[in-house]
C-alpha atoms as a PDB file:
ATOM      1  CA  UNK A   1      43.366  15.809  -4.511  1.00  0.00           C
ATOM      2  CA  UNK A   2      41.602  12.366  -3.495  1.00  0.00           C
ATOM      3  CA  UNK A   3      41.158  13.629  -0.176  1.00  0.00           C
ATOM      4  CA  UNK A   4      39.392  16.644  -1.177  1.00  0.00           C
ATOM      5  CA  UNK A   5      36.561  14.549  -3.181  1.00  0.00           C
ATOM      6  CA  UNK A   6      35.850  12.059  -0.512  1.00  0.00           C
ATOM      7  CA  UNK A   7      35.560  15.071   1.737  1.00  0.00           C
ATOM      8  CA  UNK A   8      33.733  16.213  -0.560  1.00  0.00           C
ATOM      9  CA  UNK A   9      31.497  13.356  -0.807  1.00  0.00           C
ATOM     10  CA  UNK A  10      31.027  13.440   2.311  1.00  0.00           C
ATOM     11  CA  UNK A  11      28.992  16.520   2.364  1.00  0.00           C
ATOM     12  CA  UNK A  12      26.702  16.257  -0.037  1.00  0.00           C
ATOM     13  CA  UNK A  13      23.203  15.285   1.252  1.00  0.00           C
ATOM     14  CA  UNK A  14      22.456  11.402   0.890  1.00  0.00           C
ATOM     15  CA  UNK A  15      20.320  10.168  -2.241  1.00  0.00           C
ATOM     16  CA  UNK A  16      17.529   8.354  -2.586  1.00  0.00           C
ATOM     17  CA  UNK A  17      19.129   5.361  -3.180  1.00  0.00           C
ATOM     18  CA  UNK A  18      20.435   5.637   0.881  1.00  0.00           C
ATOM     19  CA  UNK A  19      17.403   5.537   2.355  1.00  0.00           C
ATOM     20  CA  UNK A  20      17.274   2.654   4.084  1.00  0.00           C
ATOM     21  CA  UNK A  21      13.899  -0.006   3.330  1.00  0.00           C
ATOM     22  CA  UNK A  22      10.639   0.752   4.432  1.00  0.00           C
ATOM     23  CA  UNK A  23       8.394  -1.913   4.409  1.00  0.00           C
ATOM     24  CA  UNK A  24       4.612  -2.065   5.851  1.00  0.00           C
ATOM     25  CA  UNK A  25       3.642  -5.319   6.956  1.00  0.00           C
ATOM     26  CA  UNK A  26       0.034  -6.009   7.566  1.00  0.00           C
ATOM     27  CA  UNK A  27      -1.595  -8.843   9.852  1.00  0.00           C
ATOM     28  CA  UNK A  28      -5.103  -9.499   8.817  1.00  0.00           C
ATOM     29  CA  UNK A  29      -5.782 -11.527  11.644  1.00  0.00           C
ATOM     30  CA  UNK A  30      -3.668  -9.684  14.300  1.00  0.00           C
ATOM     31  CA  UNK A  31      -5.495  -6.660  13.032  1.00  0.00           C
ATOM     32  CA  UNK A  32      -1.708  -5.210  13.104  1.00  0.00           C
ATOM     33  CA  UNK A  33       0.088  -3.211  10.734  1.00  0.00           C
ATOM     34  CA  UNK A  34       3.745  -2.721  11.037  1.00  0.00           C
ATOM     35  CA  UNK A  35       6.555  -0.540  10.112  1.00  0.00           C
ATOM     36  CA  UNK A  36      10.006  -2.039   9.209  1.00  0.00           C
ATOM     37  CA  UNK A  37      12.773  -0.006   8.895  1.00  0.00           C
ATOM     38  CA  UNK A  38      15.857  -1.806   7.257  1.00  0.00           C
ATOM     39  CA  UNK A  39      14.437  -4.852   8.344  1.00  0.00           C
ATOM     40  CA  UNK A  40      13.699  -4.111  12.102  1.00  0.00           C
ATOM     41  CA  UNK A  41      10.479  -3.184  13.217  1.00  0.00           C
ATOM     42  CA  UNK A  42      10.026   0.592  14.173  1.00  0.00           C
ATOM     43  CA  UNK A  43       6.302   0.928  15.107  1.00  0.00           C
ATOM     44  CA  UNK A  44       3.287  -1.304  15.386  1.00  0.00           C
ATOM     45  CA  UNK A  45      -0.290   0.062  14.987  1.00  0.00           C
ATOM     46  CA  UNK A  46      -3.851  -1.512  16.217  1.00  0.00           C
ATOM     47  CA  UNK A  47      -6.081  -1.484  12.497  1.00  0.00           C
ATOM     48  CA  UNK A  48      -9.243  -1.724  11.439  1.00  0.00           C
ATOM     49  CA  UNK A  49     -10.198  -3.563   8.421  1.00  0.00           C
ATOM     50  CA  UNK A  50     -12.955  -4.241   5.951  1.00  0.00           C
ATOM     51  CA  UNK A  51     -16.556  -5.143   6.999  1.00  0.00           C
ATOM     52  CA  UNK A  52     -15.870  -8.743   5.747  1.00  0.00           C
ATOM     53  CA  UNK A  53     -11.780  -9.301   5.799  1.00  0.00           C
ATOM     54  CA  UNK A  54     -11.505 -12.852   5.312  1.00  0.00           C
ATOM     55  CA  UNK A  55     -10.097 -13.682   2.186  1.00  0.00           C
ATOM     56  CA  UNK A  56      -8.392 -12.136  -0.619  1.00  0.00           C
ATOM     57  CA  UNK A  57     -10.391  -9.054  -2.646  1.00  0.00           C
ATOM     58  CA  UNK A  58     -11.746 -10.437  -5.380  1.00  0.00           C
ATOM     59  CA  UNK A  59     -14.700  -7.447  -6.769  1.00  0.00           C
ATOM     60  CA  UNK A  60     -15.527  -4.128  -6.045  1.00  0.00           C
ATOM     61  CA  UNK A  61     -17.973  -4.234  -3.252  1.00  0.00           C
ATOM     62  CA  UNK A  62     -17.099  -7.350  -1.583  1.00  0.00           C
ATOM     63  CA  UNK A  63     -15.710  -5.352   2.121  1.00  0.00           C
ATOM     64  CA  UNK A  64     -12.432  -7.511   1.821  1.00  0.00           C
ATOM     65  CA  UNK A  65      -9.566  -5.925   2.467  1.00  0.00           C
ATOM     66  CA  UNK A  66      -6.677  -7.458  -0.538  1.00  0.00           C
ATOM     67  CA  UNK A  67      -3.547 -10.148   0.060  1.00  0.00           C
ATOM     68  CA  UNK A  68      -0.437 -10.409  -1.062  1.00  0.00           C
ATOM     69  CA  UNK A  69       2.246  -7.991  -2.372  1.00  0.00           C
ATOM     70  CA  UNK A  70       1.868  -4.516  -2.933  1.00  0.00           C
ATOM     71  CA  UNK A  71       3.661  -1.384  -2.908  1.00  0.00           C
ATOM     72  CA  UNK A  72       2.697   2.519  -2.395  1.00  0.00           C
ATOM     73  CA  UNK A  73       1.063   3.526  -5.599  1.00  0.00           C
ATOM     74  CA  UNK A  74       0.467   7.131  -4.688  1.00  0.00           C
ATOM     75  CA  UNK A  75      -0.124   9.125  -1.573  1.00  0.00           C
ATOM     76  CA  UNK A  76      -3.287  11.673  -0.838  1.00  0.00           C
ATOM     77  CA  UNK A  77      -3.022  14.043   1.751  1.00  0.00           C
ATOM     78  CA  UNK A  78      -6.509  15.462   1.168  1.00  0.00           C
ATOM     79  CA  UNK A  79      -8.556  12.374   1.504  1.00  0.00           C
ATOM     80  CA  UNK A  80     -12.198  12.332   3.296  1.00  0.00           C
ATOM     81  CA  UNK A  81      -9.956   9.920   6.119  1.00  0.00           C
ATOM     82  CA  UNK A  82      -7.215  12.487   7.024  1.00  0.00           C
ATOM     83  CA  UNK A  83      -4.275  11.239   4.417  1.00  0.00           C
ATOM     84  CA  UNK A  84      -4.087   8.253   2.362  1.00  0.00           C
ATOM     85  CA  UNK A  85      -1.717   5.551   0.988  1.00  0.00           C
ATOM     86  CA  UNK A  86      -2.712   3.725  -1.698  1.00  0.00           C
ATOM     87  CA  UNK A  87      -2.024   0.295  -2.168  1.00  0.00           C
ATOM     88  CA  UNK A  88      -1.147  -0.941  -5.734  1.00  0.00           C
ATOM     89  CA  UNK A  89      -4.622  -2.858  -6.004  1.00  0.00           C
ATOM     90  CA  UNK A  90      -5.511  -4.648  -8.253  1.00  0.00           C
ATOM     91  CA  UNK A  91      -2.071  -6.253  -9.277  1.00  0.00           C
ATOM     92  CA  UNK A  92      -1.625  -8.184 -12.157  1.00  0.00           C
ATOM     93  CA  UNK A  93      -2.557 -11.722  -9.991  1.00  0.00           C
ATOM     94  CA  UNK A  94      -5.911 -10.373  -9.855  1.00  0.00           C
ATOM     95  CA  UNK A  95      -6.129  -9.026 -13.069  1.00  0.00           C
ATOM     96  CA  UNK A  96      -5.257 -12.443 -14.714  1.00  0.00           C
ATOM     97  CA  UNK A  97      -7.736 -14.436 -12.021  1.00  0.00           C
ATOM     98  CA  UNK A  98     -10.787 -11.886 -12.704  1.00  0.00           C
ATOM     99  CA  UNK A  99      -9.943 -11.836 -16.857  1.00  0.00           C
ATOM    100  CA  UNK A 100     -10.061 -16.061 -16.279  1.00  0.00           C
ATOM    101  CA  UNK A 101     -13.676 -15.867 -15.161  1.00  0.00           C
ATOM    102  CA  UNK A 102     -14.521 -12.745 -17.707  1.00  0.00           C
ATOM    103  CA  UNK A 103     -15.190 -10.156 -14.989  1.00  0.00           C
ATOM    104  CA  UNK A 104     -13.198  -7.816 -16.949  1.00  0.00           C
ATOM    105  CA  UNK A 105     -11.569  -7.823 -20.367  1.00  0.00           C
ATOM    106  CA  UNK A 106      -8.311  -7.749 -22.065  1.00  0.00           C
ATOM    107  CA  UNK A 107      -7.801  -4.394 -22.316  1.00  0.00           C
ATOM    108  CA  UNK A 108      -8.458  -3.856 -18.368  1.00  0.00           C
ATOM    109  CA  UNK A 109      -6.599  -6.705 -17.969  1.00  0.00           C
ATOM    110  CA  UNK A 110      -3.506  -5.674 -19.686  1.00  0.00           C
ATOM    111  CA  UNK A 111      -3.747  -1.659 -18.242  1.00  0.00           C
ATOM    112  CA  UNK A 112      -3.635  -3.271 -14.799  1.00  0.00           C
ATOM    113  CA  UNK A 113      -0.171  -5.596 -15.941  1.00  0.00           C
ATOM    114  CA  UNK A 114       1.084  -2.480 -17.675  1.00  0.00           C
ATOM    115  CA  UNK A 115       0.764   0.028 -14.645  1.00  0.00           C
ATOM    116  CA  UNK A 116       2.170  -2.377 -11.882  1.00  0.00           C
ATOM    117  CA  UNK A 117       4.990  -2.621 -14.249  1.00  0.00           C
ATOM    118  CA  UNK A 118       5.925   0.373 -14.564  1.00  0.00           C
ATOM    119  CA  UNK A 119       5.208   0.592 -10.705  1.00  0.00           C
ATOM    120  CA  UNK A 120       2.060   3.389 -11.165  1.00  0.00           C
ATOM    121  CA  UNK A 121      -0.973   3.421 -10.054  1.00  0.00           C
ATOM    122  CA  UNK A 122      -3.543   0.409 -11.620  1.00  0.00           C
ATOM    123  CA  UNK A 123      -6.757   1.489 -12.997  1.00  0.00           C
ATOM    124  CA  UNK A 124      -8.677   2.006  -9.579  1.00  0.00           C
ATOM    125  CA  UNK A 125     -12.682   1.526 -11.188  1.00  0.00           C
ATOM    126  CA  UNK A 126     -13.135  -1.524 -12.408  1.00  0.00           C
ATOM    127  CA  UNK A 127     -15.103  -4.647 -11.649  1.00  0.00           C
ATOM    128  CA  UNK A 128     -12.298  -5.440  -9.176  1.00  0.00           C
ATOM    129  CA  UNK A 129     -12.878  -2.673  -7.241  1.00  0.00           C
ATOM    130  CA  UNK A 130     -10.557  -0.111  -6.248  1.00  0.00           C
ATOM    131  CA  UNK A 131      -9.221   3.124  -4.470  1.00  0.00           C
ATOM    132  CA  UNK A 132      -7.521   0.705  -1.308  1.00  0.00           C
ATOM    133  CA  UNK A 133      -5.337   2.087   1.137  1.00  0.00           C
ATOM    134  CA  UNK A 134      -3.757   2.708   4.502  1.00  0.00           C
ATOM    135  CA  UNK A 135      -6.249   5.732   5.846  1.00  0.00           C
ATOM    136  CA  UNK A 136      -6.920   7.270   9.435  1.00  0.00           C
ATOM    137  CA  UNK A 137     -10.425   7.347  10.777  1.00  0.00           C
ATOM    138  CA  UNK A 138      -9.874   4.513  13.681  1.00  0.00           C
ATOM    139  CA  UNK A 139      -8.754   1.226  13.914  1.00  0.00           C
ATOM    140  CA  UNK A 140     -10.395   0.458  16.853  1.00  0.00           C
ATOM    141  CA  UNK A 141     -13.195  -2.221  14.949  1.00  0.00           C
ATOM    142  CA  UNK A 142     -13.885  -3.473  11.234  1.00  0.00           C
ATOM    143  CA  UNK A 143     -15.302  -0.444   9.617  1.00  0.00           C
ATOM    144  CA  UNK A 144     -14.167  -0.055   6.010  1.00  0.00           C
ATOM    145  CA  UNK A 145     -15.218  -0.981   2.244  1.00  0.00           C
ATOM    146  CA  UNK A 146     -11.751  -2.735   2.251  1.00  0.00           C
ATOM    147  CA  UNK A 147      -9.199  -0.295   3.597  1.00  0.00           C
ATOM    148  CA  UNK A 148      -7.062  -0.401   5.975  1.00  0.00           C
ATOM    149  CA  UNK A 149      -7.668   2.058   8.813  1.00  0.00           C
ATOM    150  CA  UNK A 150      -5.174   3.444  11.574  1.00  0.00           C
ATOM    151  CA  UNK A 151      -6.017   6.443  13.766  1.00  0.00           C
ATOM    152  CA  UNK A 152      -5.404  10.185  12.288  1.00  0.00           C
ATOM    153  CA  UNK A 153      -2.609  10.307  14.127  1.00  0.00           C
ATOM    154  CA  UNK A 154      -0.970   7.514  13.067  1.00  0.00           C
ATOM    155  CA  UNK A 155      -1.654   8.019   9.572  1.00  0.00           C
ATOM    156  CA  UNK A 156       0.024  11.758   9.945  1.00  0.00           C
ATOM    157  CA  UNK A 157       3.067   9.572  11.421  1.00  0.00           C
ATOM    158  CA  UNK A 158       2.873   7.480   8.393  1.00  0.00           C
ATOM    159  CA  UNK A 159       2.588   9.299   5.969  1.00  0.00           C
ATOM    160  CA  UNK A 160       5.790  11.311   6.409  1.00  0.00           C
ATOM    161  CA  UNK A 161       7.816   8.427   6.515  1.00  0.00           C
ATOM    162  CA  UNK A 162       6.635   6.078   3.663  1.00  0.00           C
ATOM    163  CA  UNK A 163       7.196   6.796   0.010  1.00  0.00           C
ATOM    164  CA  UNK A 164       5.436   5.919  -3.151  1.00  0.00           C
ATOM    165  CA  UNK A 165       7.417   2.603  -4.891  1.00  0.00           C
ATOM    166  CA  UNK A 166       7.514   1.320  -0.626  1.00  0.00           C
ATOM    167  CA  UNK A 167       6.910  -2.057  -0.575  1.00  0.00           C
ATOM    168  CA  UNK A 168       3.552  -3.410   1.193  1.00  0.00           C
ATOM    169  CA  UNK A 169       2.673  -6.980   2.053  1.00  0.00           C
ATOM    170  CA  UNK A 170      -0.877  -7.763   3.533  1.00  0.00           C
ATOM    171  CA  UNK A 171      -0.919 -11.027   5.495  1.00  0.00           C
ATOM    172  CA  UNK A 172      -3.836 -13.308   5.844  1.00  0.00           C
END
């Protein structure tokens, strides 16, 4: 009989919780982004970045494309630059920086803690700015409001590998 259910076992389809890590990886200064997959890396893609990329994103407006640690807060596969992954900016770091200097308030402030930890999607229009992502269009030259661009094919390629909840750092 214990033979039959790991047999059994073994056919069913694998869960979620099989999938190996995907992580993007994103050089600001190597204007590189990178796939890892368990850890190695799988691809590596030329990007484009925000009209002024130095530095972390501090207001809406400011063409600087964010640091730090993110994750995929939801995907769009209708967006105005082919598909779209959106980064899980602001995060709480900047919510608790910008609140500091009263750029936005407490409620703002604590939507943007709540969301990230419940890993959704923060409030995207606010004083902070908003609506950044991984997008085709070109990544030939510096071209966005903060984004990070790839080509359209290499968003397509992208996009059906990465899930929402997947892990994004963004490197100086």
């Amino acid at each position: 009989m214990r033979v039959f259910f790991l047999c059994l076992l073994l056919l069913l389809p694998a869960t979620a919780e099989a999938r190996p890590t995907h992580l993007l990886r994103i050089s600001k200064a190597e204007r590189k982004l990178e796939l890892l997959v368990a850890g190695e890396v799988v691809r590596t893609f030329k990007i484009g970045l925000g009209g002024a990329p130095d530095g972390d994103k501090e207001a809406q407006g400011d063409l600087r494309t964010p640091e730090g640690e993110f994750y995929v807060a939801w995907k769009n596969p209708n967006s105005s630059f082919h598909r779209f992954l959106g980064l899980s900016y602001p995060m709480p770091r900047h919510a608790e920086s910008a609140y500091a200097l009263g750029r936005i308030d407490r409620s703002v402030r604590d939507e943007i803690v709540k969301s990230v930890a419940q890993k959704g999607r923060p409030p995207q229009y606010t004083a902070l700015g908003g609506l950044v992502g991984i997008h085709g269009g070109g990544g030939a030259v510096d071209w966005t409001l903060g984004c990070i661009a790839v080509t359209d094919q290499e968003i397509e390629w992208l996009y059906s590998r990465v899930k929402e909840g997947d892990p994004i750092v963004v490197l100086p």
